[in-house]
Protein backbone atom coordinates (compact mmCIF):
# COMPACT_ATOMS: atom_id res chain seq x y z
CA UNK A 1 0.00 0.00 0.00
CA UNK A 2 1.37 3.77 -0.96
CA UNK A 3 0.30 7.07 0.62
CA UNK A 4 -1.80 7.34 -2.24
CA UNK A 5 -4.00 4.19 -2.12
CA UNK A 6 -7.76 5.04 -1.57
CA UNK A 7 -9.16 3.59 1.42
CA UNK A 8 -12.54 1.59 1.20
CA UNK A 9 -14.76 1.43 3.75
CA UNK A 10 -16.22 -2.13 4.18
CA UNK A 11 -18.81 -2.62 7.65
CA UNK A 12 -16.75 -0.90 9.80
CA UNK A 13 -13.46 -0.66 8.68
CA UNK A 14 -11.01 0.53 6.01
CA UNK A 15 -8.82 -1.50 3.68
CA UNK A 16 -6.29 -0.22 0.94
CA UNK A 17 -7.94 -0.31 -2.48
CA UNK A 18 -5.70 -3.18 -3.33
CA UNK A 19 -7.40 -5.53 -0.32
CA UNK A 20 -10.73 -3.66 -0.41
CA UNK A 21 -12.50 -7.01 -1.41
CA UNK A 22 -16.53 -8.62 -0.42
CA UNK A 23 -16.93 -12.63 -0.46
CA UNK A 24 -17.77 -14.23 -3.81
CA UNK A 25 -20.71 -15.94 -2.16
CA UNK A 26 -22.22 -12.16 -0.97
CA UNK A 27 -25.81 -12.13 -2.96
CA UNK A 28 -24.81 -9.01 -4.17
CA UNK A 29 -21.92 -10.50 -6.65
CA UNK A 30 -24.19 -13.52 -7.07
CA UNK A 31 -27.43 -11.90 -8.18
CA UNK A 32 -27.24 -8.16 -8.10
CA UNK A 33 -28.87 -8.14 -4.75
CA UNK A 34 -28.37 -5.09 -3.54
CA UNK A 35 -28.66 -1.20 -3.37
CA UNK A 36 -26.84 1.90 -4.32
CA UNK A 37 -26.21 5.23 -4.43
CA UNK A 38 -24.17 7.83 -6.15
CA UNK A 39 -22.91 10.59 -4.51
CA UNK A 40 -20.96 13.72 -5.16
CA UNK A 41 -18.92 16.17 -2.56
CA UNK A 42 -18.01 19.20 -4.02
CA UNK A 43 -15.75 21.74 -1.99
CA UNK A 44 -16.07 20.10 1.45
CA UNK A 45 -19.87 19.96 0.95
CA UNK A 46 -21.62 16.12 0.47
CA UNK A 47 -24.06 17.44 -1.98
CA UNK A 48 -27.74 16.49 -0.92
CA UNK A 49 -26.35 13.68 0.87
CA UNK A 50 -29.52 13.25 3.17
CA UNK A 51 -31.61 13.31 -0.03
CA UNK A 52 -29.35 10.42 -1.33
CA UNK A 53 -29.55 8.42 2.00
CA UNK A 54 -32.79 8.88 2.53
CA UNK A 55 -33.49 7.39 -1.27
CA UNK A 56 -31.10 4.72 -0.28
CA UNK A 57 -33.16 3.64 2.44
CA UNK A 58 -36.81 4.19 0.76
CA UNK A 59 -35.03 1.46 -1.98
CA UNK A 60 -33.15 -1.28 0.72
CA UNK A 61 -37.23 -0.93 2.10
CA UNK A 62 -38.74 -1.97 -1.56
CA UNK A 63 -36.55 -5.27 -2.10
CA UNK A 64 -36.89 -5.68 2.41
CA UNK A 65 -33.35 -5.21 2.91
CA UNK A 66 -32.69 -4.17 6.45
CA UNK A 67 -29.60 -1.73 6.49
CA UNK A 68 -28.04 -2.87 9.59
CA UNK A 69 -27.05 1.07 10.30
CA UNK A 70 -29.05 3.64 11.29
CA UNK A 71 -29.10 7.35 8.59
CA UNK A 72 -27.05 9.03 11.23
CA UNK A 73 -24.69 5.78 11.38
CA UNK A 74 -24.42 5.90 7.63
CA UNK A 75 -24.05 9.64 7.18
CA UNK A 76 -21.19 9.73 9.72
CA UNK A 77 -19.53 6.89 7.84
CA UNK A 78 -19.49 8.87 4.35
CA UNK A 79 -18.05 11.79 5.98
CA UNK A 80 -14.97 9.62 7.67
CA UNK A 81 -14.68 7.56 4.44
CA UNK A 82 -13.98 10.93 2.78
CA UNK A 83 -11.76 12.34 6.00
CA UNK A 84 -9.49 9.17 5.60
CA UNK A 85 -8.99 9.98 2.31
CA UNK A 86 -8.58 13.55 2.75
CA UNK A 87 -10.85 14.45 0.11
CA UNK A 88 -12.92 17.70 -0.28
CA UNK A 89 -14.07 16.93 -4.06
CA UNK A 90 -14.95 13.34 -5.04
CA UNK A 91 -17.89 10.52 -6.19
CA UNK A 92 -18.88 8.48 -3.34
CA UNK A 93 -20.55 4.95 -3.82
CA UNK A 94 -22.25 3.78 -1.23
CA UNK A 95 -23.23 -0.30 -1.45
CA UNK A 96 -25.54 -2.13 0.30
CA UNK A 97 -25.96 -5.50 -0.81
CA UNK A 98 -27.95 -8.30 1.12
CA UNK A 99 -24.69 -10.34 2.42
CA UNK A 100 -22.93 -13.32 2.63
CA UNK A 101 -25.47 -16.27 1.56
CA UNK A 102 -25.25 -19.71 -0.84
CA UNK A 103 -25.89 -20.57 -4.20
CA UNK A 104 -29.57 -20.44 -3.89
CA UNK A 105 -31.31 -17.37 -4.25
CA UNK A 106 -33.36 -17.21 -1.00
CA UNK A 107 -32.18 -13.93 0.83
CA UNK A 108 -33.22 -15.40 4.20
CA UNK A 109 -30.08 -17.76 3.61
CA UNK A 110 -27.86 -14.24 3.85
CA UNK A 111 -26.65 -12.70 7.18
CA UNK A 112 -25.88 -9.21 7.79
CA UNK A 113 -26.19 -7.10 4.80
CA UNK A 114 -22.82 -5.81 3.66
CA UNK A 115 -21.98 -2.34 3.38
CA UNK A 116 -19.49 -0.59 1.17
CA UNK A 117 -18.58 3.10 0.42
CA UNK A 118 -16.19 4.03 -2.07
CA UNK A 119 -15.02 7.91 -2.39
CA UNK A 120 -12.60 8.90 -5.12
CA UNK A 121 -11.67 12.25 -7.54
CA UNK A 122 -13.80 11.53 -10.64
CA UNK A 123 -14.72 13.69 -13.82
CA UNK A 124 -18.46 13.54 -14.78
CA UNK A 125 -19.02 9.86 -16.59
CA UNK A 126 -19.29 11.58 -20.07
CA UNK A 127 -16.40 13.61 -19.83
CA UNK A 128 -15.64 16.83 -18.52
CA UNK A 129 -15.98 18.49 -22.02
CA UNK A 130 -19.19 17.55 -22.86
CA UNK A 131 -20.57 20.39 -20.99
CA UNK A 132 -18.57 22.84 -23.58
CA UNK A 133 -19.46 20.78 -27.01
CA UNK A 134 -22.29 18.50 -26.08
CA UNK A 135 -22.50 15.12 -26.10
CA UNK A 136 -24.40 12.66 -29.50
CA UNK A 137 -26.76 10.09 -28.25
CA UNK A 138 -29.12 7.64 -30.04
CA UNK A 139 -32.16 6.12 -29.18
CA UNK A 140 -32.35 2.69 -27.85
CA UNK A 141 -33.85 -0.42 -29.59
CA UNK A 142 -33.61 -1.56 -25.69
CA UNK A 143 -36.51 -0.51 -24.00
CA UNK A 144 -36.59 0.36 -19.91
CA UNK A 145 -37.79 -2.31 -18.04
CA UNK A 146 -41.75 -1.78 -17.29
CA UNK A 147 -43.03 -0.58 -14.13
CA UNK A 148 -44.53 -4.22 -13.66
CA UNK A 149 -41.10 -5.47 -13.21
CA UNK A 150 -37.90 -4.34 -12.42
CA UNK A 151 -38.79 -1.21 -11.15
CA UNK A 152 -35.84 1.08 -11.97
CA UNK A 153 -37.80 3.70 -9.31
CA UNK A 154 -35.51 1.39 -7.27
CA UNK A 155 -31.71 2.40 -7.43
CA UNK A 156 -30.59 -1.58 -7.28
CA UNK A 157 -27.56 -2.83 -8.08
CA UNK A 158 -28.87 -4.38 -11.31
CA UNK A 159 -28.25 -1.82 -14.44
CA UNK A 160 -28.08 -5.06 -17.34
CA UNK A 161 -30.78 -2.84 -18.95
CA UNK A 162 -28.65 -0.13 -18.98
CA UNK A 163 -25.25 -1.98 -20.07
CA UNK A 164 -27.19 -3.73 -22.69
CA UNK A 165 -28.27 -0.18 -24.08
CA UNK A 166 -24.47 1.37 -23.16
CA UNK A 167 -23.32 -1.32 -25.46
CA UNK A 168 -25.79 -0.13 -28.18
CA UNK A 169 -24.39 3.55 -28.36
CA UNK A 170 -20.90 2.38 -28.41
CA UNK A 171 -21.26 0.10 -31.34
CA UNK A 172 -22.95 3.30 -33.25
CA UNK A 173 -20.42 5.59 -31.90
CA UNK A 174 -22.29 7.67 -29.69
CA UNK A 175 -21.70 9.06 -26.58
CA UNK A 176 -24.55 7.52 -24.74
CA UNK A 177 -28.46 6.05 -25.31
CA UNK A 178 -31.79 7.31 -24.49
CA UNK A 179 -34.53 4.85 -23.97
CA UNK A 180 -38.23 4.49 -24.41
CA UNK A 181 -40.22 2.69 -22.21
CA UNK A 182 -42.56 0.03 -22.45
CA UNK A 183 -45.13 2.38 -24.26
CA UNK A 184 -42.55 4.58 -26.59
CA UNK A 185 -42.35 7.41 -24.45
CA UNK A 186 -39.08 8.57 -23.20
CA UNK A 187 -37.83 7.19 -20.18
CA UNK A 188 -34.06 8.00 -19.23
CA UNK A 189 -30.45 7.74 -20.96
CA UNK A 190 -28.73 4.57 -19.47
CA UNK A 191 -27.44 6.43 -15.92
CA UNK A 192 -28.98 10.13 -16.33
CA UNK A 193 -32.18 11.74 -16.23
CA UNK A 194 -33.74 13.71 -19.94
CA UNK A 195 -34.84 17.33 -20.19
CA UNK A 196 -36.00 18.81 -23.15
CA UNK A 197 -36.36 22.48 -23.63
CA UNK A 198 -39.69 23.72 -25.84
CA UNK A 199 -40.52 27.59 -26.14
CA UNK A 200 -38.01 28.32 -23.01
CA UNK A 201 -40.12 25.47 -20.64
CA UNK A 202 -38.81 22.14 -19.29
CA UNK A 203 -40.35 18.65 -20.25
CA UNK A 204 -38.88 15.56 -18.24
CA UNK A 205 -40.84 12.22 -18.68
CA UNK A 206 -42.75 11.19 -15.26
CA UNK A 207 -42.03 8.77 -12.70
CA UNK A 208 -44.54 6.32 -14.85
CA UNK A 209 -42.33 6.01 -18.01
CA UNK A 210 -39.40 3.60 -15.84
CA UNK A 211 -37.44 6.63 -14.88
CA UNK A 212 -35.46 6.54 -11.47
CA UNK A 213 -36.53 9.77 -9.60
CA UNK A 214 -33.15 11.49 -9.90
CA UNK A 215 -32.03 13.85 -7.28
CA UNK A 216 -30.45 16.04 -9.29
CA UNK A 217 -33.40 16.07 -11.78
CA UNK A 218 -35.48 17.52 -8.86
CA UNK A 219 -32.76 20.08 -8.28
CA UNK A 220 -32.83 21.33 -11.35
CA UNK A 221 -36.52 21.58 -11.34
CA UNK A 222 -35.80 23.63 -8.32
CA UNK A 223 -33.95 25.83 -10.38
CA UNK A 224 -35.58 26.56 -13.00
CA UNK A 225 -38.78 27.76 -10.72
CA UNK A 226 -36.13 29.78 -9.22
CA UNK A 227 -35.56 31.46 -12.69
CA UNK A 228 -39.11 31.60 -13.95
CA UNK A 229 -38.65 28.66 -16.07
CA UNK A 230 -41.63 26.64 -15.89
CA UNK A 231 -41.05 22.24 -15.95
CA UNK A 232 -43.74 19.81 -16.74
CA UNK A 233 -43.51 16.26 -15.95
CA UNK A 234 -45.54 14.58 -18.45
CA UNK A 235 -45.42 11.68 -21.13
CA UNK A 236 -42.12 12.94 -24.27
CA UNK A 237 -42.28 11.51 -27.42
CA UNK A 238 -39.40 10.26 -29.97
CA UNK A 239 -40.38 12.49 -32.34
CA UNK A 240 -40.55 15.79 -29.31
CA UNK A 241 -37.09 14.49 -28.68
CA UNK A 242 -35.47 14.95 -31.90
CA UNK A 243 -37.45 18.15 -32.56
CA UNK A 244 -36.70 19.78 -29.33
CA UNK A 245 -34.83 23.40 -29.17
CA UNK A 246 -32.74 22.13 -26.88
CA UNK A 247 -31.99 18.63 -24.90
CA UNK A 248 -29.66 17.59 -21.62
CA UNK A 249 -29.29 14.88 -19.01
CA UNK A 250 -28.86 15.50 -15.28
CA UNK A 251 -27.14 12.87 -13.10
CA UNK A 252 -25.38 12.86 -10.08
CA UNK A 253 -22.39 11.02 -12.14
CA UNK A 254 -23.08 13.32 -15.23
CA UNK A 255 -23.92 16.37 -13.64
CA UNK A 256 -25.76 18.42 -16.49
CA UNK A 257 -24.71 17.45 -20.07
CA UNK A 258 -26.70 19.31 -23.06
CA UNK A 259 -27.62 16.80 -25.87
CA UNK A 260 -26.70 18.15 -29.29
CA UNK A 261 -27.41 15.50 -31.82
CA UNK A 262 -29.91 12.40 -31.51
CA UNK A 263 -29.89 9.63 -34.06
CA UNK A 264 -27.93 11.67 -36.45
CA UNK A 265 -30.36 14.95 -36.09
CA UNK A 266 -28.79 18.15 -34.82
CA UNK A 267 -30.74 19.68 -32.07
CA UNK A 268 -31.61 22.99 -32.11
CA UNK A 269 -28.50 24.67 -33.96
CA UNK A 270 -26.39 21.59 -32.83
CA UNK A 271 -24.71 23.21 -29.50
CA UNK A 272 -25.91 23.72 -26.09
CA UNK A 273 -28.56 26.06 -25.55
CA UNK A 274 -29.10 29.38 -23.69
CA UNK A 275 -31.59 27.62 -21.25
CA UNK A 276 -29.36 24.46 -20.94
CA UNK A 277 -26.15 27.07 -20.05
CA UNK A 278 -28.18 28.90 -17.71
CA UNK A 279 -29.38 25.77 -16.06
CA UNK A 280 -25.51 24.81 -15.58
CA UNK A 281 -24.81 27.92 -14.25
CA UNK A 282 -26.60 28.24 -11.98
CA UNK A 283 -25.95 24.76 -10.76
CA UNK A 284 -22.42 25.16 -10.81
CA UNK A 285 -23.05 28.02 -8.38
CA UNK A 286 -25.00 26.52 -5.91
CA UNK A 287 -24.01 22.89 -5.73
CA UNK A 288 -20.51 24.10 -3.17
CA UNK A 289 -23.33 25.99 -0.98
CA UNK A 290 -23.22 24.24 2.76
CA UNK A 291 -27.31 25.08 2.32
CA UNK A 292 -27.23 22.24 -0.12
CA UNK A 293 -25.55 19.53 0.94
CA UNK A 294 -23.47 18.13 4.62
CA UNK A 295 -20.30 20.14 5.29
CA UNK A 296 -17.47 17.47 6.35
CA UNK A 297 -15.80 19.87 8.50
């Protein structure tokens, strides 16, 4: 171990990133068994982390996982995993998966749930320069899993939907995929939330097209009322997609990424747009604000 390894927390303790390791029998390897979330600290500041663990919890409770720590418990953890580390700006991933079990896929064969948090520097998943240039994305012949199933309202460790569509916009050459769901409305891109922009107003699909209810989706709504720009939740067409003015993703791994080309059509005039920049803006501005997240000092 160097100076530099990360440390990983892992129920209770830390272990060099070279050690950090969970038992190949833990349901959570075996059958993607598990929760998640993603988390960002910006300037010393956990952004919305209570928003994040409380979404955490409100998942572990859909699938009756019992996270054997409390949200105080947890919370304090995050903030020592980053202290350890001595990092002010980093992605956190915290894991809960349901344990050490067998081969079977009964969960009352598992023991204590394991927990995991991970904390390192990372750029946003689509690269830092997308916010400058934009990023190209197609639409998905995979559709989002239905409501009836797989809920993806639940942030599980299971994102084969996702991958399977990931794979899809790497083999065209794109920089990501945005699915339909079961119906043909838009639902999500494979780990980020869509926005379209139509006469200076926001359009994000609802909670019933498959989408995960992102929490920095419902900041940005927050925003954009704080602006004067109005948002409506409501059922988006392909077709409203491609002929939007304007089109980004939010995501706590992303951030806000404006969306200027889908399936070969330019959107807008093919660059980010003056509602999209003032969106990221003002984000950029208040996501280091103590008011908006947990201070680690």
């Amino acid at each position: 171990m160097t100076s530099q390894e990360t440390l990983v927390y892992i129920d209770g303790e830390f272990y060099p990133r070279s050690n950090a390791k969970i038992s190949v029998f833990d349901h959570g390897v075996l059958y993607g068994d598990g929760v998640f979330e993603g988390i960002r600290c910006y300037n010393g500041v956990v952004f919305k982390l209570i928003e994040h663990l409380e979404r955490l919890y409100a998942s572990a409770k859909a699938i009756r996982l019992n996270i054997p720590l409390t949200i105080d418990e947890l919370k304090d953890a995050v903030i020592k995993t980053l202290r350890v580390n001595g990092l002010r700006d980093a992605y956190i991933r915290l894991v809960v998966t349901r344990g050490v079990g067998d081969l079977g896929l009964d969960p009352r064969k598992c023991g204590r749930p394991t927990v995991f948090i991970i904390a390192e520097r990372m750029d946003p998943i689509l690269g830092s320069v997308a916010k400058e240039r934009g990023v190209r994305v197609i639409i998905s012949s995979i559709r989002r899993d239905s409501i009836a199933s797989t809920s993806h309202e639940i942030k599980s460790l299971n994102y084969l939907n996702s991958i399977l569509a990931k794979l899809e916009a790497i083999n065209a050459n794109s920089d990501d995929a945005i699915m339909l769901d079961a119906n043909g409305f838009v639902s999500e891109a494979t780990g980020a939330n869509v926005f379209i922009v139509k006469n200076r107003a926001l359009h994000t699909p609802p909670v019933t097209a498959a989408i995960l209810p992102g929490i920095t989706r419902r900041f940005v709504m927050e925003l954009a009322s704080s602006k004067g720009i109005k948002t409506y939740e409501r059922d988006i067409t392909p077709t409203e997609l491609v002929l939007a003015d304007e089109v980004f993703l939010t995501g706590t791994g992303a951030e806000i990424v404006p969306v200027v080309n889908v399936n070969g059509v330019s959107i807008g005039e093919g660059r980010p747009g003056e509602v999209t920049k003032t969106i990221m803006e003002e984000f950029d501005r208040r996501k280091v604000l103590p008011s908006e997240g947990t201070p680690i000092d």
